[in-house]
N, C-alpha and C. Protein backbone atom coordinates (compact mmCIF):
# COMPACT_ATOMS: atom_id res chain seq x y z
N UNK A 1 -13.46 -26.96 49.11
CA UNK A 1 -13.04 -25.80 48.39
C UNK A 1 -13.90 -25.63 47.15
N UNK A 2 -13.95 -24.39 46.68
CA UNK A 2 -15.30 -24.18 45.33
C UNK A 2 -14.09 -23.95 44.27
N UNK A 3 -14.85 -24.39 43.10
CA UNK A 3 -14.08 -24.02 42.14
C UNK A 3 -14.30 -22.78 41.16
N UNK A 4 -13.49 -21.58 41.19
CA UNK A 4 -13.59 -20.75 40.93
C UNK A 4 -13.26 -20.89 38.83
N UNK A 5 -14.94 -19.79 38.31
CA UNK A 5 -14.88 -20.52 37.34
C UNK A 5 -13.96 -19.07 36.76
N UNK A 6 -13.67 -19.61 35.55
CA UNK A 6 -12.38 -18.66 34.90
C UNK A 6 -12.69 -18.31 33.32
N UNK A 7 -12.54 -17.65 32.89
CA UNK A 7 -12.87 -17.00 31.53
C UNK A 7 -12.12 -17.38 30.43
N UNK A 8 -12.54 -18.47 29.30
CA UNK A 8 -10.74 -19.06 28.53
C UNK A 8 -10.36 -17.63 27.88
N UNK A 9 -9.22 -17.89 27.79
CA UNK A 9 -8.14 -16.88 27.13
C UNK A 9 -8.28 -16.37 25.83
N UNK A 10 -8.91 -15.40 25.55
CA UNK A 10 -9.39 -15.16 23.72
C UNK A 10 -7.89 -15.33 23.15
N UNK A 11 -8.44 -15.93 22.02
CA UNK A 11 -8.15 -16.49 21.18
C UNK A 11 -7.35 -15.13 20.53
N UNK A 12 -5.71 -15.55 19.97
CA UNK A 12 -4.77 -15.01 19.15
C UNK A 12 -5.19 -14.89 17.81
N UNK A 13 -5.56 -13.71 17.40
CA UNK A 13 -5.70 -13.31 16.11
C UNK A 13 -4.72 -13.23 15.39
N UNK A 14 -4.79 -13.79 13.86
CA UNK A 14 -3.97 -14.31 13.34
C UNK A 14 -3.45 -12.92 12.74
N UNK A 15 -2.29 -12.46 12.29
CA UNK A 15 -1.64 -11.49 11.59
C UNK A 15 -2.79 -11.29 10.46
N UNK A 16 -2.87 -9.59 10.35
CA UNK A 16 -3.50 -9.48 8.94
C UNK A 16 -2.19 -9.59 7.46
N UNK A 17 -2.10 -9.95 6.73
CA UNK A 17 -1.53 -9.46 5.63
C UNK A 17 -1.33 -8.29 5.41
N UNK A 18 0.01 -7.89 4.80
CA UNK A 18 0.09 -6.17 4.32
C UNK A 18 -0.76 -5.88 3.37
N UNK A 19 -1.19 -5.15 3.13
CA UNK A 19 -2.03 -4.53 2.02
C UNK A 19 -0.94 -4.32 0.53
N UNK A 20 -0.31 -3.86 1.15
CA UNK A 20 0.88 -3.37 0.10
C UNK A 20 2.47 -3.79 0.37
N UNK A 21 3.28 -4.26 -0.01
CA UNK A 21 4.74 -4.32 0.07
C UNK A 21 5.76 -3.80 -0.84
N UNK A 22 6.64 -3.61 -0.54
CA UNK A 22 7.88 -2.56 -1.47
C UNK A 22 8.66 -3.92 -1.60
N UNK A 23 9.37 -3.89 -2.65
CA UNK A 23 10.81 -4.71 -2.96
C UNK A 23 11.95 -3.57 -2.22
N UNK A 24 12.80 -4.65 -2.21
CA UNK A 24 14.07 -3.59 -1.91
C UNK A 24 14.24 -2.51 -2.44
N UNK A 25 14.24 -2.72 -3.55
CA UNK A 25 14.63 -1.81 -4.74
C UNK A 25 13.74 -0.66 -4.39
N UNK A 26 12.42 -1.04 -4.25
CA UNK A 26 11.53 0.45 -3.86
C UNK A 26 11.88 0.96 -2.80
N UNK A 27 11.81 -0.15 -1.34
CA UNK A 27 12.06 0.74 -0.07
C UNK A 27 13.38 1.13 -0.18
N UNK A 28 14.25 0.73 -0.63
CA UNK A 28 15.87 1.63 -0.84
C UNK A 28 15.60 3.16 -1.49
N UNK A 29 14.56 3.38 -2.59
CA UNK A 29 14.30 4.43 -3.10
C UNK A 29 13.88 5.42 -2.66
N UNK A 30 12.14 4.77 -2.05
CA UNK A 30 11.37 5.90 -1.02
C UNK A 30 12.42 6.19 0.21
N UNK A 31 13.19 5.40 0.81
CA UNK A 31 14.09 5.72 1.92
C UNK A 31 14.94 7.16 1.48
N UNK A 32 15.72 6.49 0.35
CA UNK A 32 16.60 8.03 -0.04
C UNK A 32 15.84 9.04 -0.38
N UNK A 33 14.77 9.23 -0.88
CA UNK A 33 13.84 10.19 -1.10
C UNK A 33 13.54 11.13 -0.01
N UNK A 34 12.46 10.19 1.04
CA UNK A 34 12.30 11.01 1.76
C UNK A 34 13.83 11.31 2.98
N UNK A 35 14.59 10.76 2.84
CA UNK A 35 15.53 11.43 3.73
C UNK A 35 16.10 12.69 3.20
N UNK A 36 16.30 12.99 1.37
CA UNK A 36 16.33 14.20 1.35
C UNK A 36 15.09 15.34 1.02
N UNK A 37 14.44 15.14 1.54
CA UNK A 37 12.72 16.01 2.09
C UNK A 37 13.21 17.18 2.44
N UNK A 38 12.46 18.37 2.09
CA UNK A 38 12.84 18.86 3.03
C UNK A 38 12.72 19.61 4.24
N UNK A 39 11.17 17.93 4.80
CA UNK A 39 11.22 18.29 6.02
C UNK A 39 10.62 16.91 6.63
N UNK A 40 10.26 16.54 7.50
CA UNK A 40 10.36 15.10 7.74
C UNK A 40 8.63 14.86 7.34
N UNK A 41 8.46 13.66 7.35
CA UNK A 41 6.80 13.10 6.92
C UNK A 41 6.53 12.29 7.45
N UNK A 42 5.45 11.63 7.74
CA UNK A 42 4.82 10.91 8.09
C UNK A 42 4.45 9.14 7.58
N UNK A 43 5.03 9.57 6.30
CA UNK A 43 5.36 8.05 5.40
C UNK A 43 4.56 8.54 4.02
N UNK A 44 5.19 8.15 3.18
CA UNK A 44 4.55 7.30 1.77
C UNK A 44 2.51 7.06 1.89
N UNK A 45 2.46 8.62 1.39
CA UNK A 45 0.66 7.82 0.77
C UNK A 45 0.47 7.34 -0.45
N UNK A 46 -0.03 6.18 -0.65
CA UNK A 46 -0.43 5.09 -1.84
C UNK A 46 -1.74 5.42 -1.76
N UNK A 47 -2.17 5.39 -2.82
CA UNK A 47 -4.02 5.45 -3.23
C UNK A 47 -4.04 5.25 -4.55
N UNK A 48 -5.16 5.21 -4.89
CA UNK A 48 -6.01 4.89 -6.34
C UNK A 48 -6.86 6.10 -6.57
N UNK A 49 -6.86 6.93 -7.68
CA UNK A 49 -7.44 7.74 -7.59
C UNK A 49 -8.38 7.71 -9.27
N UNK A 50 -9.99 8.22 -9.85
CA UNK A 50 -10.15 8.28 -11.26
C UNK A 50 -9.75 8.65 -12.08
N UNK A 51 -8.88 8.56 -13.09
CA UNK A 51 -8.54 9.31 -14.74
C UNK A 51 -7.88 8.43 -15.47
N UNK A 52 -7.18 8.76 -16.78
CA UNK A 52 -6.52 8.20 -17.30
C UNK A 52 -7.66 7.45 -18.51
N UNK A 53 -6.92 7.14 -19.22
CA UNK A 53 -7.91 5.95 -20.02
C UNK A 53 -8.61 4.79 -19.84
N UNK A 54 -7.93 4.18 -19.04
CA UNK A 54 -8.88 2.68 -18.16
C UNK A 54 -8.92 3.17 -17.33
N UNK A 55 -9.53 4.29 -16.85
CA UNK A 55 -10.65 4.39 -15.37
C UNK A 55 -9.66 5.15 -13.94
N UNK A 56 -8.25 4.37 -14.03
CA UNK A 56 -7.76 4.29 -12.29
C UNK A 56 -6.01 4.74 -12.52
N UNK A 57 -5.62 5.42 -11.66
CA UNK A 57 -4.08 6.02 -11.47
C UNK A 57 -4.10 5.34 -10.32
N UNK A 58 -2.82 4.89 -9.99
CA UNK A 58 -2.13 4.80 -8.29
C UNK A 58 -1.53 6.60 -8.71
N UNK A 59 -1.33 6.31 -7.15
CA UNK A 59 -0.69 7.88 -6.32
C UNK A 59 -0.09 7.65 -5.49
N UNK A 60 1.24 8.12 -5.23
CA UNK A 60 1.89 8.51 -4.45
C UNK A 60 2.25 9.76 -4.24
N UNK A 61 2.51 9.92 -2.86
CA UNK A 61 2.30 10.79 -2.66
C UNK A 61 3.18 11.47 -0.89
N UNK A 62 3.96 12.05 -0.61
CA UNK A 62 4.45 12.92 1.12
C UNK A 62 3.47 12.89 1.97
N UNK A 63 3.19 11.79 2.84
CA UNK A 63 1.91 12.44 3.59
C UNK A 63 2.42 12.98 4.99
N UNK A 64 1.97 13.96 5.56
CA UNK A 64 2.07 15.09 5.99
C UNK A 64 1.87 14.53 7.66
N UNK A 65 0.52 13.99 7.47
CA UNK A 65 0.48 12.85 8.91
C UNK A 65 -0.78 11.52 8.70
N UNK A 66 -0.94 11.23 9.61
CA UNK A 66 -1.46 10.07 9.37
C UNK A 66 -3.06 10.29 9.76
N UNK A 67 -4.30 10.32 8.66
CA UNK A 67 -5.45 10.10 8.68
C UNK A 67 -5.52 8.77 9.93
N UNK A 68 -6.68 9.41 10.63
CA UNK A 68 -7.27 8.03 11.64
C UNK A 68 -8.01 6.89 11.28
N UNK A 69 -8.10 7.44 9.82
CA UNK A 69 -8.66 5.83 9.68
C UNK A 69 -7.54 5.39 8.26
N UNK A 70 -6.12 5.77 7.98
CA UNK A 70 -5.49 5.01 6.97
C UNK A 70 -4.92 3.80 7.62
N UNK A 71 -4.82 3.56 7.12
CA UNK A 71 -4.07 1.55 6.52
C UNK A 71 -2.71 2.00 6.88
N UNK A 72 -2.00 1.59 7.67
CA UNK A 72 -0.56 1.77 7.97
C UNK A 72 0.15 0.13 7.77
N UNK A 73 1.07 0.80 6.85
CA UNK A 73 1.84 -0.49 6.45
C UNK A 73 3.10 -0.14 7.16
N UNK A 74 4.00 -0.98 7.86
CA UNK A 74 5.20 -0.77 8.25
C UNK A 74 6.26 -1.58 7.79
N UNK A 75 7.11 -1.59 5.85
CA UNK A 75 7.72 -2.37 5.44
C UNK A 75 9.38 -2.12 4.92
N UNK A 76 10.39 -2.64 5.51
CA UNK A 76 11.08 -2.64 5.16
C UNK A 76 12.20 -1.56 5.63
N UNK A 77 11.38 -0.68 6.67
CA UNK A 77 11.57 0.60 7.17
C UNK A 77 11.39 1.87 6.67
N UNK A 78 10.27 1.70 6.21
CA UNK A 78 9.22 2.61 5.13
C UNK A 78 7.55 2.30 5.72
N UNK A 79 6.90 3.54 6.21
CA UNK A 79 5.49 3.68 6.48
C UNK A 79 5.23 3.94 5.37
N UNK A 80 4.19 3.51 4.53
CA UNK A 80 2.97 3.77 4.11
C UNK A 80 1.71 3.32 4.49
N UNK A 81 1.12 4.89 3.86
CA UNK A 81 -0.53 4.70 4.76
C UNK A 81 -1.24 5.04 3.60
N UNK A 82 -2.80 4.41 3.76
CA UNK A 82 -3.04 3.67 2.84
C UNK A 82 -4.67 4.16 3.16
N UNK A 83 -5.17 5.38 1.81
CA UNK A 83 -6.86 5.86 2.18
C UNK A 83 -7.44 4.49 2.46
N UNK A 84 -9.08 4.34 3.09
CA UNK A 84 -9.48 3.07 3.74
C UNK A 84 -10.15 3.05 1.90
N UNK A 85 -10.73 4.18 0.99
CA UNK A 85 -10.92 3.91 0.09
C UNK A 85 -10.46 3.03 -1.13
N UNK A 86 -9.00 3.01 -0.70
CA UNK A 86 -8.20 2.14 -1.76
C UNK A 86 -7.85 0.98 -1.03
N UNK A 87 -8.08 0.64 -0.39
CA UNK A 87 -7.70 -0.47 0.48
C UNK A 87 -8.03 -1.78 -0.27
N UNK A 88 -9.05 -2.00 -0.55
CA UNK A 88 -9.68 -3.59 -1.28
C UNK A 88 -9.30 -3.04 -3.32
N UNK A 89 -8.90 -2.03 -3.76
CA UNK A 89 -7.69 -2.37 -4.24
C UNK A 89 -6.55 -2.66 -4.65
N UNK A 90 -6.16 -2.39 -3.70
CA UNK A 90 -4.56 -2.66 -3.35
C UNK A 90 -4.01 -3.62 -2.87
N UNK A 91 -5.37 -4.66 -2.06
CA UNK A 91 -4.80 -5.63 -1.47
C UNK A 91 -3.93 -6.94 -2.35
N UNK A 92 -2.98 -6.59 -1.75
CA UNK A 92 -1.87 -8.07 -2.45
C UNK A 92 -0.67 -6.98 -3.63
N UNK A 93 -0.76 -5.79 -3.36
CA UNK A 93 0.06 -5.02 -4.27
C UNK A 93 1.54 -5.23 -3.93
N UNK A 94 2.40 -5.18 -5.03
CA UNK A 94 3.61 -5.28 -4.44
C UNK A 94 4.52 -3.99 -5.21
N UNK A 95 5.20 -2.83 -4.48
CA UNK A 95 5.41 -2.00 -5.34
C UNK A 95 6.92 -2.30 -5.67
N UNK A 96 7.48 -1.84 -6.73
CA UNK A 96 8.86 -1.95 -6.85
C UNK A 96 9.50 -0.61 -7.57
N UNK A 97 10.83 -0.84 -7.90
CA UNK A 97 11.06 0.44 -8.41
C UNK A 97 12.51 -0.32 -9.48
N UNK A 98 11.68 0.04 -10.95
CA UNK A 98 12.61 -0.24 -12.01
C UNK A 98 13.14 1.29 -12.52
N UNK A 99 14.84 0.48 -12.83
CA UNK A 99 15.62 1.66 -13.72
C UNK A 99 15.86 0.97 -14.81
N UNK A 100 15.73 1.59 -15.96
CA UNK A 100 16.17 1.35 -17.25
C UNK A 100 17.22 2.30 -18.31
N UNK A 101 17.01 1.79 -19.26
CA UNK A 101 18.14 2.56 -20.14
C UNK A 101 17.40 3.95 -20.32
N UNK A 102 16.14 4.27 -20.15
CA UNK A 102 15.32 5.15 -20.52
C UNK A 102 14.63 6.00 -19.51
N UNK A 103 14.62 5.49 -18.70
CA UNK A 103 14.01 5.71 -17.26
C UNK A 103 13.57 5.11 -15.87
N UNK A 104 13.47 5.66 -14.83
CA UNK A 104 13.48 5.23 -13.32
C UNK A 104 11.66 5.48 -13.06
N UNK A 105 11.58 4.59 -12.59
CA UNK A 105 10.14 4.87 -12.34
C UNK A 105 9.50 3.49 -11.01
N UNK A 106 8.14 3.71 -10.00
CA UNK A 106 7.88 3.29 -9.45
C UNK A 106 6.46 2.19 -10.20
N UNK A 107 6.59 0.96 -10.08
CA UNK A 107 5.96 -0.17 -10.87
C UNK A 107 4.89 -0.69 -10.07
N UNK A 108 3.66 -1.05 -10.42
CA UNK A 108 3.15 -1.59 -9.57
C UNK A 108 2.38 -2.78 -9.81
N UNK A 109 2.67 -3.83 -8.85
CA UNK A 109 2.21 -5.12 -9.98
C UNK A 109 0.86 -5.33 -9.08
N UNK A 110 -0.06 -5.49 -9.07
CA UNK A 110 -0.98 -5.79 -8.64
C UNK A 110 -2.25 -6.51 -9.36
N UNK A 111 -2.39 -7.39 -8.25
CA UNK A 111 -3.41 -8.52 -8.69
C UNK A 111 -4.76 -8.39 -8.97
N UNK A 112 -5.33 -7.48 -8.49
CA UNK A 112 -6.10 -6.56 -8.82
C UNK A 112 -7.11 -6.13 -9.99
N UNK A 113 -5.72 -5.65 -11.05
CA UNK A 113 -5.36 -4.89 -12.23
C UNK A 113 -6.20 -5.83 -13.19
N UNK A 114 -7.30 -5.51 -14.06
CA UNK A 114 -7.76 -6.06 -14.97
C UNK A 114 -7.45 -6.11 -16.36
N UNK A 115 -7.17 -4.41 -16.58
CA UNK A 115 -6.76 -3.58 -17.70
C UNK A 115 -5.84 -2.60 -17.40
N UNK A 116 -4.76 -2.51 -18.61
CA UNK A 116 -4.11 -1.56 -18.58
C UNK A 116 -4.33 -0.69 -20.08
N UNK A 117 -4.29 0.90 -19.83
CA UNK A 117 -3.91 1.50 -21.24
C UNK A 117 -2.85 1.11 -21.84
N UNK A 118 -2.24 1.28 -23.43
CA UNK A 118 -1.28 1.11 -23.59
C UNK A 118 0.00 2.30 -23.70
N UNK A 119 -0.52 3.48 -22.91
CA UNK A 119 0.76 4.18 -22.62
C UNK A 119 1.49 3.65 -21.20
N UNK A 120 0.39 2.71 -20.19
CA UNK A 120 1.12 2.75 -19.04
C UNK A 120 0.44 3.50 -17.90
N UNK A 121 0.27 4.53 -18.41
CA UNK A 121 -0.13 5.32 -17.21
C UNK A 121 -1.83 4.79 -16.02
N UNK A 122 -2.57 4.60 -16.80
CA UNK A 122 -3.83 4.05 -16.39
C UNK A 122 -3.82 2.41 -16.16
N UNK A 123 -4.97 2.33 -15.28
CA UNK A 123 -5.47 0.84 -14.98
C UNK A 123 -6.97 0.39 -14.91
N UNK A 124 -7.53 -0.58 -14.95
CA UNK A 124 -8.57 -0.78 -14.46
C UNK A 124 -8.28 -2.07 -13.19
N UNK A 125 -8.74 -1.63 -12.07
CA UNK A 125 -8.75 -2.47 -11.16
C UNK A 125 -10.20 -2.76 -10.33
N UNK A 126 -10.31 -4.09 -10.30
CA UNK A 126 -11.50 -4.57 -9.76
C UNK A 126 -11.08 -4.97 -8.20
N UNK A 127 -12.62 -4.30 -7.03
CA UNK A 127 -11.92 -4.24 -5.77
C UNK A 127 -12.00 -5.83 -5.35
N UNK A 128 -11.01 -6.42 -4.44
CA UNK A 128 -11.26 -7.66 -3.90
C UNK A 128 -12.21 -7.61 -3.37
N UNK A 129 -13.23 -8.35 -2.81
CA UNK A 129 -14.59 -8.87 -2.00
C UNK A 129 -13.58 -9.27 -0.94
N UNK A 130 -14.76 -8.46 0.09
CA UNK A 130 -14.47 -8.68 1.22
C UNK A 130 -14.95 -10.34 1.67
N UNK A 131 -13.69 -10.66 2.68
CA UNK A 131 -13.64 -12.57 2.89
C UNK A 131 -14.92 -12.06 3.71
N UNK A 132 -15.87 -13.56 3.80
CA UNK A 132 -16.98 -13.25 4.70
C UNK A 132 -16.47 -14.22 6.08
């Protein structure tokens, strides 16, 4: 009998990491949000966009549908998708959502972040290097 030769089994790629994650507290928020929409979406767009005093804003944002090349995060039961432009800075972001005596607002802690203005609003973020 011949021995029939066989092809090994490629190899299981390991999970990528999320790019981005919500705390409860956020995905409880964006959840009630967009459920009163008023009309359904496609998920939560996150990006980085220029202004502000140190250089960089996050954005959020209704996205409408899903670009073919965004970053789809699926957390908590909340899509966000994610421009491929902001991608290497965002990686390792974790968003949350604080209420205070003063105000409700969406936080974003990211590792990233080099500089901040001191109103808050702006950042400077340096992009991660891509692993080789």
């Amino acid at each position: 009998m011949s021995q029939l030769e066989t092809t090994p089994a490629p190899r299981a790629r390991r999970p990528r990491p999320k790019v981005v994650t919500l705390t409860e507290a956020a995905a409880a928020r964006v959840r009630e949000i967009m459920g009163r929409a008023e009309k359904p979406y496609a998920g939560l767009r996150v990006g980085v966009k220029n202004g502000g005093c140190a250089g960089q804003e996050y954005t959020l944002e209704y996205a409408e549908e899903a670009s073919p090349l965004d970053e789809v995060v699926e957390d908590k039961g909340v899509t966000i998708l994610i421009d491929p432009k902001a991608v290497l800075f965002l990686i390792g972001t974790v968003v949350d959502y604080e209420v205070t005596k003063l105000s409700a607002k969406f936080v974003f802690r990211n590792p990233n972040e080099t500089d901040a203005c001191g109103c808050g609003e702006s950042v400077t973020i340096v992009p991660r290097a891509v692993a080789e």
